[in-house]
N, C-alpha and C. Protein backbone atom coordinates (compact mmCIF):
# COMPACT_ATOMS: atom_id res chain seq x y z
N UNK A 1 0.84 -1.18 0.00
CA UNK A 1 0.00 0.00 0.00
C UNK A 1 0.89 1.24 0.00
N UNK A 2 0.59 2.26 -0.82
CA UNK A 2 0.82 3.49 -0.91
C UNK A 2 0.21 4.48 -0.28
N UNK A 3 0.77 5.53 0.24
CA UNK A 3 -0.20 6.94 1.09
C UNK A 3 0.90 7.87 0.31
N UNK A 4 -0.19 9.07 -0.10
CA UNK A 4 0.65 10.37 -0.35
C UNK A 4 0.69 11.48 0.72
N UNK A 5 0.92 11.83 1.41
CA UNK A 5 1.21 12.94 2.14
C UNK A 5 1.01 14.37 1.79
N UNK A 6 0.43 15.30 1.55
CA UNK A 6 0.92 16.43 1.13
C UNK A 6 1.54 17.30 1.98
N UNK A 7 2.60 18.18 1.55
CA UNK A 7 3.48 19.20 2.57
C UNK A 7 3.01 20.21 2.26
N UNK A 8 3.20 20.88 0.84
CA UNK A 8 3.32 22.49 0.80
C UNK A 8 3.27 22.12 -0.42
N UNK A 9 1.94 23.37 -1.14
CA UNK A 9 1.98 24.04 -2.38
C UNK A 9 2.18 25.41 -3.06
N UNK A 10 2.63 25.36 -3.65
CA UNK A 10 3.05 26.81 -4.37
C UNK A 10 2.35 27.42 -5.86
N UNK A 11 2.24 28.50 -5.41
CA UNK A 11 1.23 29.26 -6.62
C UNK A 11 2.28 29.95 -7.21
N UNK A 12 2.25 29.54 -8.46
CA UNK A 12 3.83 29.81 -9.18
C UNK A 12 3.13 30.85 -10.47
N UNK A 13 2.07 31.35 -10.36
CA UNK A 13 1.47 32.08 -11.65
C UNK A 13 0.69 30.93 -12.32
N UNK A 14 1.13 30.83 -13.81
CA UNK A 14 0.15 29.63 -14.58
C UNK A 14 1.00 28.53 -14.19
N UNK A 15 1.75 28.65 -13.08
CA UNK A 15 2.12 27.06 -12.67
C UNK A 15 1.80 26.82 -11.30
N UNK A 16 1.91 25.60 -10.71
CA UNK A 16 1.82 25.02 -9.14
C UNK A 16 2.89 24.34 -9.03
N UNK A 17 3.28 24.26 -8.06
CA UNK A 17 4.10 23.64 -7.52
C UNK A 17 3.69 22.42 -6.26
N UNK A 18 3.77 21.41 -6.26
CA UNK A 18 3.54 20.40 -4.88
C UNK A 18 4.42 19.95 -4.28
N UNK A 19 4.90 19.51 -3.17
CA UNK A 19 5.38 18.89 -2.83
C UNK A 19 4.82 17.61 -1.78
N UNK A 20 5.16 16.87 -1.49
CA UNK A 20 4.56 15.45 -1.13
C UNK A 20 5.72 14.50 -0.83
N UNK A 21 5.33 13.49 -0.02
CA UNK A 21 5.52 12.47 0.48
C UNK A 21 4.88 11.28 0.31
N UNK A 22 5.84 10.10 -0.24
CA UNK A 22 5.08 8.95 -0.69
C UNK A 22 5.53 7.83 0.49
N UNK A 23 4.80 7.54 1.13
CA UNK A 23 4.87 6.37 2.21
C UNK A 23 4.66 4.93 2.08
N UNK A 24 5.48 4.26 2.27
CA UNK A 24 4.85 2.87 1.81
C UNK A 24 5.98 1.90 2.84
N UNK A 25 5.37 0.22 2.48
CA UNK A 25 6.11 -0.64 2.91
C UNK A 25 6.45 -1.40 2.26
N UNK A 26 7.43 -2.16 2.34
CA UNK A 26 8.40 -3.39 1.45
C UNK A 26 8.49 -4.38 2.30
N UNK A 27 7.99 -5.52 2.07
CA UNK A 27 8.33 -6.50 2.51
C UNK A 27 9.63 -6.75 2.73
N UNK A 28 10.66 -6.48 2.58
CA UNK A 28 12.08 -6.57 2.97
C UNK A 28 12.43 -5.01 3.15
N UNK A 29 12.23 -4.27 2.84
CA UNK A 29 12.74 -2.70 3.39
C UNK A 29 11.84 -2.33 4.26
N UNK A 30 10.58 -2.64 4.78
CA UNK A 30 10.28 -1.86 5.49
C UNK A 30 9.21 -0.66 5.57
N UNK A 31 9.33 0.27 6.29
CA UNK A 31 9.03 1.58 5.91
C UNK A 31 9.65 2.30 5.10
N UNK A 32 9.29 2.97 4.26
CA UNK A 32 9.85 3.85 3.33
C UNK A 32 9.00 5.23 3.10
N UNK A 33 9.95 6.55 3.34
CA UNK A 33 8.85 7.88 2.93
C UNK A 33 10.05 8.27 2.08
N UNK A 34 9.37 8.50 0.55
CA UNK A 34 10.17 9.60 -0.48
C UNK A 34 9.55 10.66 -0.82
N UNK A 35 10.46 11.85 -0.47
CA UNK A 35 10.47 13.19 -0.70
C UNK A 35 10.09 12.94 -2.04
N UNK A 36 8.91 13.83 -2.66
CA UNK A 36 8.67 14.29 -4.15
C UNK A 36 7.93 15.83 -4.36
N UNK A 37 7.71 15.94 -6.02
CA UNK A 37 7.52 17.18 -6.31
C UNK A 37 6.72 16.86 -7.32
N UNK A 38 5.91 18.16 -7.67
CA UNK A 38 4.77 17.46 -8.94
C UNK A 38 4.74 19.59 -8.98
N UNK A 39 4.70 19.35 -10.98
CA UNK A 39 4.44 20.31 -11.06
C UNK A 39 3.35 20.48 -12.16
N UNK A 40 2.45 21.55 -12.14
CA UNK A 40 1.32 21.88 -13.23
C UNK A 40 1.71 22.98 -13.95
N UNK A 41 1.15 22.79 -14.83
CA UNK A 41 0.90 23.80 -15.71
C UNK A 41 -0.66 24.20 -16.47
N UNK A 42 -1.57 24.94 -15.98
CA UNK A 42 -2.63 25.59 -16.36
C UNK A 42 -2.65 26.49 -17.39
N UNK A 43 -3.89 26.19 -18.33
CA UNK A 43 -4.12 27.19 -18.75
C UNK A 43 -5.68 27.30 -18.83
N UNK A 44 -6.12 28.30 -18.87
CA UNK A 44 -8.13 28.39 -18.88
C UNK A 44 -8.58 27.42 -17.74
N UNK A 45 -8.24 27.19 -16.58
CA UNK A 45 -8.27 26.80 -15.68
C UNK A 45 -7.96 25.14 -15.51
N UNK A 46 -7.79 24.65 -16.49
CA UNK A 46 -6.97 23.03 -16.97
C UNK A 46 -5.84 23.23 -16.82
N UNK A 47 -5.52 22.00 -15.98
CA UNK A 47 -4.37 21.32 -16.37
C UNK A 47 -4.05 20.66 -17.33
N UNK A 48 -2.60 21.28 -18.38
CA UNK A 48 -2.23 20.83 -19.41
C UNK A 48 -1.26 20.35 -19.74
N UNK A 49 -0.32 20.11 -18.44
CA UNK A 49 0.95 19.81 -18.33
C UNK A 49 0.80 18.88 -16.48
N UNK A 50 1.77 18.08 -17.02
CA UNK A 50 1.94 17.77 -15.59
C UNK A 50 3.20 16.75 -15.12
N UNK A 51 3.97 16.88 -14.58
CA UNK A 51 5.15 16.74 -14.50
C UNK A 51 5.85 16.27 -13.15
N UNK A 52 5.80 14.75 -12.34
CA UNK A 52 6.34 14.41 -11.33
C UNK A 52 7.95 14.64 -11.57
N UNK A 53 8.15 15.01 -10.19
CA UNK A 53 9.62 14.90 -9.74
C UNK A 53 10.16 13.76 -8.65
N UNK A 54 10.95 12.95 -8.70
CA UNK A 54 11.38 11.84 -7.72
C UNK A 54 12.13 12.89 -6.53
N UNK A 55 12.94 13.95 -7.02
CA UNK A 55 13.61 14.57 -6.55
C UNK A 55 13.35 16.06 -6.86
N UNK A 56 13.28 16.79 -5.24
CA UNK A 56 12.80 18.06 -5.64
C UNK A 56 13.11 19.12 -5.66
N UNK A 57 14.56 18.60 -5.81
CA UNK A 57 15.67 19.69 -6.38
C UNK A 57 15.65 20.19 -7.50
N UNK A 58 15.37 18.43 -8.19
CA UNK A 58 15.47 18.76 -9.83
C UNK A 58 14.25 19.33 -10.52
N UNK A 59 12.69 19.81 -9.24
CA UNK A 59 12.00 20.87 -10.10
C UNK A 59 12.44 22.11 -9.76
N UNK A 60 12.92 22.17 -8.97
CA UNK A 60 13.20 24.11 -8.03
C UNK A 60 14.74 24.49 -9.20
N UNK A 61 15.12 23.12 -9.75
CA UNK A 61 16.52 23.47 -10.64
C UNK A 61 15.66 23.95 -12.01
N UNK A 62 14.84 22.78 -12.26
CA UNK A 62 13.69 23.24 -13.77
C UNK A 62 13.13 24.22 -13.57
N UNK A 63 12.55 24.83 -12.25
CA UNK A 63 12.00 26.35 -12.73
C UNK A 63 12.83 26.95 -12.12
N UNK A 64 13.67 27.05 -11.89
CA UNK A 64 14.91 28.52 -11.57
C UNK A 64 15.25 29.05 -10.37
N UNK A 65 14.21 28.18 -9.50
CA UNK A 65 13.92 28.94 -8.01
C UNK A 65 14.30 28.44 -7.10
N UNK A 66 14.97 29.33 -6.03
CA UNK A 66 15.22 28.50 -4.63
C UNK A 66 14.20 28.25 -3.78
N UNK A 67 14.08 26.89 -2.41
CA UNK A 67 13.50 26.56 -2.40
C UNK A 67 12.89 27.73 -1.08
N UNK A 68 13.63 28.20 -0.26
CA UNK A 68 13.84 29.25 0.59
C UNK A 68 13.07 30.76 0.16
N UNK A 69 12.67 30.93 -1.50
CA UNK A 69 12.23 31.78 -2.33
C UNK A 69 10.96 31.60 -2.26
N UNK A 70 10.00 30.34 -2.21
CA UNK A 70 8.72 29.99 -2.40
C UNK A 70 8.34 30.24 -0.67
N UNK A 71 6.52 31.00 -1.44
CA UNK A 71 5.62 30.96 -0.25
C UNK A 71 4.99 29.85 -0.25
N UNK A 72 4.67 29.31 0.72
CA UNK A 72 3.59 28.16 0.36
C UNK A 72 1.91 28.99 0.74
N UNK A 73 1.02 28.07 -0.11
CA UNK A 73 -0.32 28.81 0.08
C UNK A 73 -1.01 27.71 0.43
N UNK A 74 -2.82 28.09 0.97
CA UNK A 74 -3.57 27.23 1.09
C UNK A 74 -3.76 26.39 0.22
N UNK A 75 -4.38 25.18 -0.08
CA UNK A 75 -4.75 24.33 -0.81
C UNK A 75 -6.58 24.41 -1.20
């Protein structure tokens, strides 16, 4: 079984930003939580893009921004 977690989202203009936590167990590992990132792209109020990150460096590296730079907003 899988659980997603959510942490913090970001209102990036016509983009979002998520971040999340994927929780799960392995029969030989255990518990496991991986840090992730998911990003949108809207337009006319659709989502038209959409884009997981394993690592969520490598979206704050794809859109330009530090991570210390983002507000997070309500959901």
């Amino acid at each position: 079984m899988v659980r997603v977690e959510p942490e913090a989202y970001f209102d990036l203009g016509e983009q979002a930003l998520a971040f999340y936590v994927l929780h799960g167990r392995g029969r030989h590992s255990g518990d496991v939580a991986m840090p992730n990132a998911l990003l949108a792209r809207c337009r006319q109020g659709l989502i038209v893009y959409l884009q997981a990150y394993a690592h969520r460096e490598d979206a704050l590296r794809d859109l330009g921004v530090a991570e210390d730079s983002l507000e997070p907003i309500e959901p």
